[in-house]
N, C-alpha and C. Protein backbone atom coordinates (compact mmCIF):
# COMPACT_ATOMS: atom_id res chain seq x y z
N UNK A 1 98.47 89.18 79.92
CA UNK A 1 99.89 89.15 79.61
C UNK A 1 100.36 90.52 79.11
N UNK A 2 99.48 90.89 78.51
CA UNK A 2 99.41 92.61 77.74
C UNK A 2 100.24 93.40 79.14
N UNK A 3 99.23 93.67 80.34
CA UNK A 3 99.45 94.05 81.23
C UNK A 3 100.34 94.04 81.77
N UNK A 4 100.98 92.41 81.88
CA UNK A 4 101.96 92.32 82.60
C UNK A 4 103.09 92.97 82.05
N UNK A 5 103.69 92.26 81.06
CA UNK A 5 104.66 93.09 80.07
C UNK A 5 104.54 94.59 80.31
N UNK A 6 103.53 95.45 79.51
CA UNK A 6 103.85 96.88 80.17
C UNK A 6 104.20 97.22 81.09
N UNK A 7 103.44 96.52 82.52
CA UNK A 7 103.69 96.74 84.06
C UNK A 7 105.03 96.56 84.25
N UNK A 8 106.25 95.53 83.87
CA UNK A 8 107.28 95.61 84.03
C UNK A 8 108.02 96.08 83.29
N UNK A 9 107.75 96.67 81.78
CA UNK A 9 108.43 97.74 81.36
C UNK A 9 108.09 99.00 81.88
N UNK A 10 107.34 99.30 82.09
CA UNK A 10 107.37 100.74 82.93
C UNK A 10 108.06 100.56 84.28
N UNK A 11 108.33 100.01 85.07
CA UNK A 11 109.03 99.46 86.31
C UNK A 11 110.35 99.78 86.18
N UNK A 12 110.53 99.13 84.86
CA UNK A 12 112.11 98.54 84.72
C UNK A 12 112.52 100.39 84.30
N UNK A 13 111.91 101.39 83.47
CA UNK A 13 112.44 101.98 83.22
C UNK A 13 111.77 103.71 83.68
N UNK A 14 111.25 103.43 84.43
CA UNK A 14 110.73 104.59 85.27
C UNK A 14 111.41 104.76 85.83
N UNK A 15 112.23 104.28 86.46
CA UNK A 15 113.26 105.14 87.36
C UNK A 15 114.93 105.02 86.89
N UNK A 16 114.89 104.40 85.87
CA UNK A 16 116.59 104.33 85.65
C UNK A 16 116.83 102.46 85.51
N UNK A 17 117.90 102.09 84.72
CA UNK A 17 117.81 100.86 84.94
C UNK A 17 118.80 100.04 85.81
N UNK A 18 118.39 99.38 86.38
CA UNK A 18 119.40 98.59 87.68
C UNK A 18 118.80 97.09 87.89
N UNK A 19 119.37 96.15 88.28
CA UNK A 19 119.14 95.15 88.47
C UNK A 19 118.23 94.84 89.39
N UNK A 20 118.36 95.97 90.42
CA UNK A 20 117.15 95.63 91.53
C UNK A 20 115.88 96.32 90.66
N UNK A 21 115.76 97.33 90.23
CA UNK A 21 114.80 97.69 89.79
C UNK A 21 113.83 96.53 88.39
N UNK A 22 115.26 95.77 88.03
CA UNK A 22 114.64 95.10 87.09
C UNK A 22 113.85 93.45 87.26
N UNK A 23 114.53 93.32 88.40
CA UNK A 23 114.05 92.27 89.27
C UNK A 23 112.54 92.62 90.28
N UNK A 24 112.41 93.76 90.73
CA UNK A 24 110.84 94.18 91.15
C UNK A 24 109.71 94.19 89.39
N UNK A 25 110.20 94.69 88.37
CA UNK A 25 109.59 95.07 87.70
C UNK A 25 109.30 93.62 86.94
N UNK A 26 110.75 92.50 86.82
CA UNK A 26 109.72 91.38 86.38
C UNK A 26 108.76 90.37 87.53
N UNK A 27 109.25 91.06 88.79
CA UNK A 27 108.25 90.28 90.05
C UNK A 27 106.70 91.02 89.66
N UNK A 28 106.66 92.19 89.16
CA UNK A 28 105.51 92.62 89.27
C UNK A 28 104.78 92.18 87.70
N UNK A 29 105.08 92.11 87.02
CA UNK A 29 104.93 91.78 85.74
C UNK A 29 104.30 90.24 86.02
N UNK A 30 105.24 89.44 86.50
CA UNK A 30 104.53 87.91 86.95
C UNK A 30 103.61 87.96 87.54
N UNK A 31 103.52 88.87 88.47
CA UNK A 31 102.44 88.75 89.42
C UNK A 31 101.27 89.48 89.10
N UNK A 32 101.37 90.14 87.70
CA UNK A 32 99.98 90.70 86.68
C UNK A 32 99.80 89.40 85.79
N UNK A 33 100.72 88.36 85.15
CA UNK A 33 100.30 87.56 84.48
C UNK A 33 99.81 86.25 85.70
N UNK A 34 100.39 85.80 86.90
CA UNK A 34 99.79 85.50 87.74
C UNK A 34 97.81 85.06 87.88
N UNK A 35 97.86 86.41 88.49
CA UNK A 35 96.63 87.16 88.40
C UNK A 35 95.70 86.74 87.40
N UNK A 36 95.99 86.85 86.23
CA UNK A 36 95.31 87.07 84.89
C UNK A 36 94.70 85.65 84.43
N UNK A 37 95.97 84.38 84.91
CA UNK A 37 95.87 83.23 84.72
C UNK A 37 94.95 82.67 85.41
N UNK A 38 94.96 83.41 86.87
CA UNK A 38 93.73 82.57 88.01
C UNK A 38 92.55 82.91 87.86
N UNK A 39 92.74 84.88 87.51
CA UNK A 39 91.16 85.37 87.30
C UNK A 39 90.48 84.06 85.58
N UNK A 40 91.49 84.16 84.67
CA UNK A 40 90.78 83.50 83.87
C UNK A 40 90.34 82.22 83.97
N UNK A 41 91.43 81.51 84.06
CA UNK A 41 90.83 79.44 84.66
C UNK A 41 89.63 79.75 85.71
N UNK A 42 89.73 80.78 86.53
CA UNK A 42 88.81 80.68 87.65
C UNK A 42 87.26 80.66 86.65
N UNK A 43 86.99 81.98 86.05
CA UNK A 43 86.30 82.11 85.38
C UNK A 43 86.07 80.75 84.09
N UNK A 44 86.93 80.62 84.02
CA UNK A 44 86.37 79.23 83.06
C UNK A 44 86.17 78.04 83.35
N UNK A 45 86.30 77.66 84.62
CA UNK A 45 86.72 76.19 85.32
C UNK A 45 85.16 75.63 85.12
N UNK A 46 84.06 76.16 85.46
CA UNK A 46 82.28 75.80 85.68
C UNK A 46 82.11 75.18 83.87
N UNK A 47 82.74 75.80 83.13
CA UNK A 47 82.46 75.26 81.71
C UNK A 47 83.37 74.46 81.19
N UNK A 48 83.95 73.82 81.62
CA UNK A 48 84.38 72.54 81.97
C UNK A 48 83.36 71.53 81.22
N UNK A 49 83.92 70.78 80.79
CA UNK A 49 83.11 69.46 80.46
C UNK A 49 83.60 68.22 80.72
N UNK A 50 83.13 67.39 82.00
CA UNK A 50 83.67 66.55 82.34
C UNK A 50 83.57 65.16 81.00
N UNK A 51 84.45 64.27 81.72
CA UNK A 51 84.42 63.27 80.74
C UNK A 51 83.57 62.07 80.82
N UNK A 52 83.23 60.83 79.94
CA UNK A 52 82.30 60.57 79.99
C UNK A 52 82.55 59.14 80.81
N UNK A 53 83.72 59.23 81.22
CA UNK A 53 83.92 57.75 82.52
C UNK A 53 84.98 58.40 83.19
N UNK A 54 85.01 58.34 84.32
CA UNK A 54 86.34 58.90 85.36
C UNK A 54 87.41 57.64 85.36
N UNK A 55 88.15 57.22 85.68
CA UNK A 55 89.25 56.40 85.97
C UNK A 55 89.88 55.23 85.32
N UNK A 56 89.16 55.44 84.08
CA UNK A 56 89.21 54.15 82.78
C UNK A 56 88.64 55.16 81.32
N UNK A 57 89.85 54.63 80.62
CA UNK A 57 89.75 54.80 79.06
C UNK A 57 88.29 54.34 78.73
N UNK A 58 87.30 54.83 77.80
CA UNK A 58 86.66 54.21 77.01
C UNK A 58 86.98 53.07 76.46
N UNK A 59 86.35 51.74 76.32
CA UNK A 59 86.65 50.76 75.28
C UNK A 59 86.77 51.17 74.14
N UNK A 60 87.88 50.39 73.11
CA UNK A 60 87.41 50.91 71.65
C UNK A 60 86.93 50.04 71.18
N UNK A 61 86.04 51.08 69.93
CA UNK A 61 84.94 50.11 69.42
C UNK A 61 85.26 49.07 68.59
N UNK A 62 86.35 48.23 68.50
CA UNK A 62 86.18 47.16 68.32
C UNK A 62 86.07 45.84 69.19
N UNK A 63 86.22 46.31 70.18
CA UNK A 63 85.55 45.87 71.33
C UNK A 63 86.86 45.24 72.43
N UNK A 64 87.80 46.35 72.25
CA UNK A 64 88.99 46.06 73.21
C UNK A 64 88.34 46.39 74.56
N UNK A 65 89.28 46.20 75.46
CA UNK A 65 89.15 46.91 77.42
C UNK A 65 89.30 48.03 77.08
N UNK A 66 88.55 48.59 78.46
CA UNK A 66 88.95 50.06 79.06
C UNK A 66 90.09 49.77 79.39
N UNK A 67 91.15 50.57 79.68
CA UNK A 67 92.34 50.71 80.62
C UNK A 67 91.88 51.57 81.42
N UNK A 68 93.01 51.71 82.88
CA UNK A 68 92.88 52.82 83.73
C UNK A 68 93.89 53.82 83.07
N UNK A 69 93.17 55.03 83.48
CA UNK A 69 93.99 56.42 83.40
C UNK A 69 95.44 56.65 84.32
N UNK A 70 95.97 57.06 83.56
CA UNK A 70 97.75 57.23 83.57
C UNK A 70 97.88 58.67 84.61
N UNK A 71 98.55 58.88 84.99
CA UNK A 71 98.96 59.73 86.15
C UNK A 71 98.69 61.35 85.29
N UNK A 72 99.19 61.31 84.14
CA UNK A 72 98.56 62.74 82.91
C UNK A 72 97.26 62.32 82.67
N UNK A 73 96.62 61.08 83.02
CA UNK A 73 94.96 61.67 82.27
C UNK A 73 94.20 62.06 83.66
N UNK A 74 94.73 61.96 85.09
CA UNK A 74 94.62 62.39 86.28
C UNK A 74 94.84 63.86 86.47
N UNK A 75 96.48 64.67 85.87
CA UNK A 75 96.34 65.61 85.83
C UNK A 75 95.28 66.55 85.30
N UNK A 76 95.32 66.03 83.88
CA UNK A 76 94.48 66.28 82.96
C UNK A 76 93.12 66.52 83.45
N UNK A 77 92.61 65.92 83.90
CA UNK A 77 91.29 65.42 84.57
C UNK A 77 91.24 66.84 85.94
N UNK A 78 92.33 67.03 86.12
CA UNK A 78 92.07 67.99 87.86
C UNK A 78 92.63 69.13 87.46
N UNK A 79 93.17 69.33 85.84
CA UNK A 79 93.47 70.82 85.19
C UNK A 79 92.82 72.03 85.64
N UNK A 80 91.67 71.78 85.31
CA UNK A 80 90.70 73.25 86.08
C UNK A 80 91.09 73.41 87.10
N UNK A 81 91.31 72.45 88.32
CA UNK A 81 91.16 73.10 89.50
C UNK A 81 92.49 73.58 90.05
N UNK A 82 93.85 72.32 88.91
CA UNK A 82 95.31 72.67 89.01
C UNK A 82 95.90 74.33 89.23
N UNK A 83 95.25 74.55 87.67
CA UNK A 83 95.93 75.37 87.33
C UNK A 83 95.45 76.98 88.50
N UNK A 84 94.05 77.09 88.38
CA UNK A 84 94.23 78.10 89.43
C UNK A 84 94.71 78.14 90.94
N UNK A 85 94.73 76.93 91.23
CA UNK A 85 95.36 76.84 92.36
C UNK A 85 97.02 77.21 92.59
N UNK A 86 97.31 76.25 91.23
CA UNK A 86 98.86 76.88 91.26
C UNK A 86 99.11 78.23 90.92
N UNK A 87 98.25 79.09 90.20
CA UNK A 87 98.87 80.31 89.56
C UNK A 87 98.33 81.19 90.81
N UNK A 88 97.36 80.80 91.80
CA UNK A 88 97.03 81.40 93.27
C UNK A 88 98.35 81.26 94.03
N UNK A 89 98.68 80.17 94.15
CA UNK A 89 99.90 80.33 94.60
C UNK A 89 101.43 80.73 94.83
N UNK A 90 101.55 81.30 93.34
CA UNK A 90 102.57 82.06 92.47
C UNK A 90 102.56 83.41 93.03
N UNK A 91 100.68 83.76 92.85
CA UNK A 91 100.34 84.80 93.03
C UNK A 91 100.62 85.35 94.68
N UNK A 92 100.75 84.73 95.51
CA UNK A 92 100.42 84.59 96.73
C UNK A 92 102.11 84.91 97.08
N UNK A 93 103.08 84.47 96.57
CA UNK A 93 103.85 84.49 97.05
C UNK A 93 104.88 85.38 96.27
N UNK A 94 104.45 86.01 95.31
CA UNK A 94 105.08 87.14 94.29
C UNK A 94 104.85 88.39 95.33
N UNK A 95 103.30 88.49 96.12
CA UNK A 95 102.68 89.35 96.79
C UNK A 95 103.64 89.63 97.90
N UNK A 96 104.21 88.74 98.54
CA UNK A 96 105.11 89.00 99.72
C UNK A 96 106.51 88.89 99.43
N UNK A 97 106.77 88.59 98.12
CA UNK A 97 108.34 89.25 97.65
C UNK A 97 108.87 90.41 97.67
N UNK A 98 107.08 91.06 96.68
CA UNK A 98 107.50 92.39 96.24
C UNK A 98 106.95 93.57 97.55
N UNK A 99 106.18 92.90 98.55
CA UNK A 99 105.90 93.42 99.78
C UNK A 99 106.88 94.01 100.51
N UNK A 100 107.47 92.52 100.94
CA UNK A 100 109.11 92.75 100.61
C UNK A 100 109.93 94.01 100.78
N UNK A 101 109.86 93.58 99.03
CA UNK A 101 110.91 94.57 98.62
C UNK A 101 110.65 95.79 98.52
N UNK A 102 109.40 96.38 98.77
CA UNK A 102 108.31 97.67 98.47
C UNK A 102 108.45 98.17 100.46
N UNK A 103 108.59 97.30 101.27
CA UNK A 103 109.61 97.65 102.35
C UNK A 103 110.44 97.92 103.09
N UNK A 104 111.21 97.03 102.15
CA UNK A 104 112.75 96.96 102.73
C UNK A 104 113.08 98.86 101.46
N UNK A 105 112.92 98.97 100.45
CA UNK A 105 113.07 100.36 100.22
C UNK A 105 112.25 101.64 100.58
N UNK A 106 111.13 101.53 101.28
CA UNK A 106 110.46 102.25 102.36
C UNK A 106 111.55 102.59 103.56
N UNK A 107 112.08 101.10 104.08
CA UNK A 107 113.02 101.63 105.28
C UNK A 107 114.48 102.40 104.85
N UNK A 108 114.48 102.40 103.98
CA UNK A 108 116.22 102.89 103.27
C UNK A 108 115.65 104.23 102.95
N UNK A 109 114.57 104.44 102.32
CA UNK A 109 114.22 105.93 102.27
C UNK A 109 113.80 106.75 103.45
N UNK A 110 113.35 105.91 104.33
CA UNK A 110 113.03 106.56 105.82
C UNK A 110 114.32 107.16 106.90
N UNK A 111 115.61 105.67 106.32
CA UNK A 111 116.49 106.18 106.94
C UNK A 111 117.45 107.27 106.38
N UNK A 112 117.12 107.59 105.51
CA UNK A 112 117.71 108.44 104.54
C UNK A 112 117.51 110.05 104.50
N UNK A 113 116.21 109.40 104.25
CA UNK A 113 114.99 110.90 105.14
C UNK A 113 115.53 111.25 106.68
N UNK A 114 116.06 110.55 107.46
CA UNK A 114 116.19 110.62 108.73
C UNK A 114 117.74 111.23 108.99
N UNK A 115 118.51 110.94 108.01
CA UNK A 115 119.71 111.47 108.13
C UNK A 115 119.54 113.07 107.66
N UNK A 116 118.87 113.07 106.55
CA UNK A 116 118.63 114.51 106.01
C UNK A 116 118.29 115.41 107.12
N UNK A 117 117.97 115.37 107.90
CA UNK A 117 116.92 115.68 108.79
C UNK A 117 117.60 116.22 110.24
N UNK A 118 118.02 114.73 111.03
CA UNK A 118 119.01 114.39 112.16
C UNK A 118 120.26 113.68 112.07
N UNK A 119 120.65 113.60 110.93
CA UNK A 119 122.05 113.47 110.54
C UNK A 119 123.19 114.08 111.24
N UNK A 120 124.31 113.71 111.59
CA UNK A 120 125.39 114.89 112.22
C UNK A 120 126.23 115.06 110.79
N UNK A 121 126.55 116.20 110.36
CA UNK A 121 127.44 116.55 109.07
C UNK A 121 128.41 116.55 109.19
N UNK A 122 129.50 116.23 108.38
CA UNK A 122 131.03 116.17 108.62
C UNK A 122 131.41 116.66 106.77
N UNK A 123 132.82 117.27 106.60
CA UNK A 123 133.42 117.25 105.26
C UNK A 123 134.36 115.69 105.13
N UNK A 124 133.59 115.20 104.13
CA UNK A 124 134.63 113.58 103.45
C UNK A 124 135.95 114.20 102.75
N UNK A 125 136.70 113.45 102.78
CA UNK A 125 137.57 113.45 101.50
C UNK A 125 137.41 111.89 100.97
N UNK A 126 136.97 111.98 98.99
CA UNK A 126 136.95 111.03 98.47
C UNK A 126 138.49 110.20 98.27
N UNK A 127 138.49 108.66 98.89
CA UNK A 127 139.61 108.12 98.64
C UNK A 127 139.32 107.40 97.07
N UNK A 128 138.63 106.72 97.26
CA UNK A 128 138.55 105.88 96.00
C UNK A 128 137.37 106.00 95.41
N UNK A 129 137.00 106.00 93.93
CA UNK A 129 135.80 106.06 93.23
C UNK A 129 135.83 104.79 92.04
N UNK A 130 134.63 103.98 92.14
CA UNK A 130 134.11 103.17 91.03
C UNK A 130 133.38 103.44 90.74
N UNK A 131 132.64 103.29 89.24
CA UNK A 131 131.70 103.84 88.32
C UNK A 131 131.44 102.25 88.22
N UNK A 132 129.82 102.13 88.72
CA UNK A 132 128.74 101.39 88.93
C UNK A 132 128.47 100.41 87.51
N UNK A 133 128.44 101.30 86.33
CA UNK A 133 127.97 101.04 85.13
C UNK A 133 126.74 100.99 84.99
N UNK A 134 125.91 101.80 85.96
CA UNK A 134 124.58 101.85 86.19
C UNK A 134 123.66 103.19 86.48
N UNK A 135 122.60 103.94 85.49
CA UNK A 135 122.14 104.94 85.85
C UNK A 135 121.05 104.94 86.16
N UNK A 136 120.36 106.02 87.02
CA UNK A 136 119.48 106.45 87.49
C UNK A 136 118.93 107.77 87.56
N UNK A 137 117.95 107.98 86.40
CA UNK A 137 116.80 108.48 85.88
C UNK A 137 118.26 109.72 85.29
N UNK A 138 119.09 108.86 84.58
CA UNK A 138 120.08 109.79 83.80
C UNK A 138 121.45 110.44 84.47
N UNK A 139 121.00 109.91 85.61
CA UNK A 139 122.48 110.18 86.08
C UNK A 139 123.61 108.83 86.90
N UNK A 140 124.93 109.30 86.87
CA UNK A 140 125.55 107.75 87.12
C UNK A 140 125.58 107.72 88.75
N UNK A 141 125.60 106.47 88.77
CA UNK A 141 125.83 105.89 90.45
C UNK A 141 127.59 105.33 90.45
N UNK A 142 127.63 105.86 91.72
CA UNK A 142 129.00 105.46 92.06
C UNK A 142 129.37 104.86 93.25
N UNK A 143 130.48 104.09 93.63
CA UNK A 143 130.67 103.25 94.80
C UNK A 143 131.81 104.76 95.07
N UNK A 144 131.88 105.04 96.51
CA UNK A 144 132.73 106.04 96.85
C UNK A 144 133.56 105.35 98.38
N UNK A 145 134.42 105.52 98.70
CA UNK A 145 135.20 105.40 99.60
C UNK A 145 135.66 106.86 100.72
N UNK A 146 135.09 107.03 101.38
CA UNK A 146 135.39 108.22 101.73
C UNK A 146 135.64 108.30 103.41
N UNK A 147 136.76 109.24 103.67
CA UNK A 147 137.22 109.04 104.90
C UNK A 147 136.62 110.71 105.87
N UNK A 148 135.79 110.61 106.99
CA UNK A 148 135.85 111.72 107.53
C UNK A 148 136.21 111.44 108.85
N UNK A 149 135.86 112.94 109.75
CA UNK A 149 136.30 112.72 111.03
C UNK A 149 134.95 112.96 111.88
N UNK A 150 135.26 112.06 112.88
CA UNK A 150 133.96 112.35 113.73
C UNK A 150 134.10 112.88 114.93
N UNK A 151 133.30 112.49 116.27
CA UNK A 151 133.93 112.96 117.29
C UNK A 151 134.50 111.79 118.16
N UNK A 152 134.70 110.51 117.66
CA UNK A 152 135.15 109.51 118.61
C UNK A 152 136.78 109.29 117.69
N UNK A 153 136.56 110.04 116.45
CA UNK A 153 137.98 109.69 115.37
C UNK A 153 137.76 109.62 114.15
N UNK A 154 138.56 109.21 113.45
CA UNK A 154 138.40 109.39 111.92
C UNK A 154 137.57 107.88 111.43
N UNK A 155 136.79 107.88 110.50
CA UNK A 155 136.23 106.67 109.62
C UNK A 155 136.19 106.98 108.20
N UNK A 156 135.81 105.82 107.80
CA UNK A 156 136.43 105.68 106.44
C UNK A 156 134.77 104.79 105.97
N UNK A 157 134.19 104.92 105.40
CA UNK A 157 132.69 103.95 104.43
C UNK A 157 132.86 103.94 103.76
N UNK A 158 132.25 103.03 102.61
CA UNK A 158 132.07 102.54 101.14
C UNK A 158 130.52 102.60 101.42
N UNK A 159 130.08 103.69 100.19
CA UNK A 159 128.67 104.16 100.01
C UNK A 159 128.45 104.30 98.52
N UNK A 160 127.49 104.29 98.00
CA UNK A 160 127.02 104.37 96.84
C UNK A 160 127.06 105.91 96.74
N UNK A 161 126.96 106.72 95.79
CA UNK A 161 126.62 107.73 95.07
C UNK A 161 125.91 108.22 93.84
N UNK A 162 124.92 108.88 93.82
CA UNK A 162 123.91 109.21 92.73
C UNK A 162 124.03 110.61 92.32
N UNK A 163 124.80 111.22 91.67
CA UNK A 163 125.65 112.65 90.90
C UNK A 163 124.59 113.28 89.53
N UNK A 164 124.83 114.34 89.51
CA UNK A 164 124.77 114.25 87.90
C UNK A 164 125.96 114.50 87.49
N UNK A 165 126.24 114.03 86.15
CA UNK A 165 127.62 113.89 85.64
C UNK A 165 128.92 114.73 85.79
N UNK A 166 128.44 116.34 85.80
CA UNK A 166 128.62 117.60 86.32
C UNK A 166 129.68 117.22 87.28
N UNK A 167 128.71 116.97 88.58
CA UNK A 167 129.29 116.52 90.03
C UNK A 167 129.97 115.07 90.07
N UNK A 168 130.43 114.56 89.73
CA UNK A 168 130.79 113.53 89.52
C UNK A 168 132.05 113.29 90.47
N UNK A 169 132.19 112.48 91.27
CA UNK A 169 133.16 112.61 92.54
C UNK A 169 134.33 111.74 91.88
N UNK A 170 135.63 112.67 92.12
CA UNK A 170 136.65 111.86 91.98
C UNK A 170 137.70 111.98 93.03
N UNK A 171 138.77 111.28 93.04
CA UNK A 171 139.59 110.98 94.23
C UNK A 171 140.37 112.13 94.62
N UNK A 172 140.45 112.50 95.84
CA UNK A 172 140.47 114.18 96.76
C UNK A 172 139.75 114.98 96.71
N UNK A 173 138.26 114.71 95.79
CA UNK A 173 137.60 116.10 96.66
C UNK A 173 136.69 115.61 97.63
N UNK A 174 135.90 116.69 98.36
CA UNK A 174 135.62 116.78 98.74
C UNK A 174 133.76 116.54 99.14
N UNK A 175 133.66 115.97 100.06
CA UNK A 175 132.18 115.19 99.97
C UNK A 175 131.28 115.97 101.19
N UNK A 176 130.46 116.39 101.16
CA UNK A 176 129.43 116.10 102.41
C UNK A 176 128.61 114.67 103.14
N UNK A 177 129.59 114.81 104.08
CA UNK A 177 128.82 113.43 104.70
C UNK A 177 127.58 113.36 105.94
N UNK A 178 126.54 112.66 105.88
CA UNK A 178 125.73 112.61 106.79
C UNK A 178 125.69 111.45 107.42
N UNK A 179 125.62 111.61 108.48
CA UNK A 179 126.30 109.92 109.60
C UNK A 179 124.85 109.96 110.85
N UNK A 180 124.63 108.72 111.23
CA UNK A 180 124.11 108.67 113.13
C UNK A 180 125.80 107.92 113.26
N UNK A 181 125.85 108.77 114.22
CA UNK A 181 126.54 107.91 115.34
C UNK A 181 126.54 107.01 116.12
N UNK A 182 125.09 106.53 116.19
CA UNK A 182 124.40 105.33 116.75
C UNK A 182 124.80 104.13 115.51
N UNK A 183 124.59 104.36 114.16
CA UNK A 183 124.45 103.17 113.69
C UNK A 183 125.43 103.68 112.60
N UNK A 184 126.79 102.33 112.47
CA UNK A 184 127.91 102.78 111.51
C UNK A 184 127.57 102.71 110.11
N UNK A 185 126.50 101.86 109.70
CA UNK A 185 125.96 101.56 108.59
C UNK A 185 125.36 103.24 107.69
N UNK A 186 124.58 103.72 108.72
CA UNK A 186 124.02 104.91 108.10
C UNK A 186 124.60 105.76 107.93
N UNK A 187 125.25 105.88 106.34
CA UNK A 187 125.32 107.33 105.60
C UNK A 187 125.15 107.96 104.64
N UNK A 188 124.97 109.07 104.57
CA UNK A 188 124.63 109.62 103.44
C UNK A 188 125.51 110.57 102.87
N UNK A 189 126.38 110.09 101.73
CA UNK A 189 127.19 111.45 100.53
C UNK A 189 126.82 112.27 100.13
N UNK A 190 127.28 113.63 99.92
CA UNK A 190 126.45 114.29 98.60
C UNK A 190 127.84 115.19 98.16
N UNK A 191 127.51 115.35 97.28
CA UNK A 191 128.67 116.45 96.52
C UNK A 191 128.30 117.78 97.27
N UNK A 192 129.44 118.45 97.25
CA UNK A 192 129.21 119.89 98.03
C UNK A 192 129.30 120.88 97.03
């Protein structure tokens, strides 16, 4: 649990804090306490001490009946093998959340990387600016609205922005934009 906790405080604040970031960092955090729960039951399940009748209470000694066992002295009874199974399964599927999500921001940095790169450049003018209420690794993010021209005509996106405070985009200046023309989704701002 030690682990986990650190693992998702360092997550949460290694790079700035944001909701997505804070949502990987408690997926990863679970999926260290996960872990921890199966490696241990696993390891303890053999020292186990079974009980001394399966499917009926002991009589008591004044010489009442056994009863049968209740649906909890069943659980109870299959605990060892419950619990790692379920916390395997937690585990199992925390693994392909954060797979996931450890992908899906692989492809946003690839395409990002890709604009840097083979991008076509254009000058924006900023129409509208919102302040996120959200920073990253000290500097603010912003929702930007910005209109340029291309070669089929003018467009207009709503893109995020990551400034330092300095640069901080406000409405009429001026932006560097990086676009494909293939795909309207991909662009990239930067302050000039």
């Amino acid at each position: 649990m030690t682990v986990a906790s650190s693992l998702g405080f360092a997550m949460l604040w290694g790079g700035g804090v944001s909701l997505r970031r804070m949502g990987i960092g408690f997926q990863a955090s679970s999926l260290a306490a996960a872990l921890g729960v199966l490696l241990g039951s696993g390891v303890a399940a053999p020292s186990w001490t079974p009980p001394e009748s399966v499917g009926e209470r002991l009589p008591s000694p004044g010489g009442g009946k056994a009863e049968p066992w209740s649906e909890v002295d069943w659980v109870v009874y299959y605990e060892p093998y419950l619990v790692p199974a379920v916390a395997g399964l937690i585990a199992m599927v925390l693994i392909v959340v954060l797979l996931r999500a450890f992908l899906r921001a692989a492809e946003e940095d690839d395409r990002e990387q890709g604009l840097l790169h083979c991008g076509l450049q254009a000058t924006g003018l900023v129409t509208r600016v919102e302040f996120t209420n959200v920073w990253v690794m000290g500097n603010p993010r912003f929702t930007v609205h910005v209109r340029f021209a291309t070669a089929t005509g003018e467009r207009e996106v709503v893109t995020t922005m990551i400034t330092s405070l300095f640069q901080a985009p406000s409405e009429g200046t001026e932006v560097r934009v990086r676009y494909d023309p293939q795909d309207p989704k991909a662009v990239l701002v930067e302050p000039i």
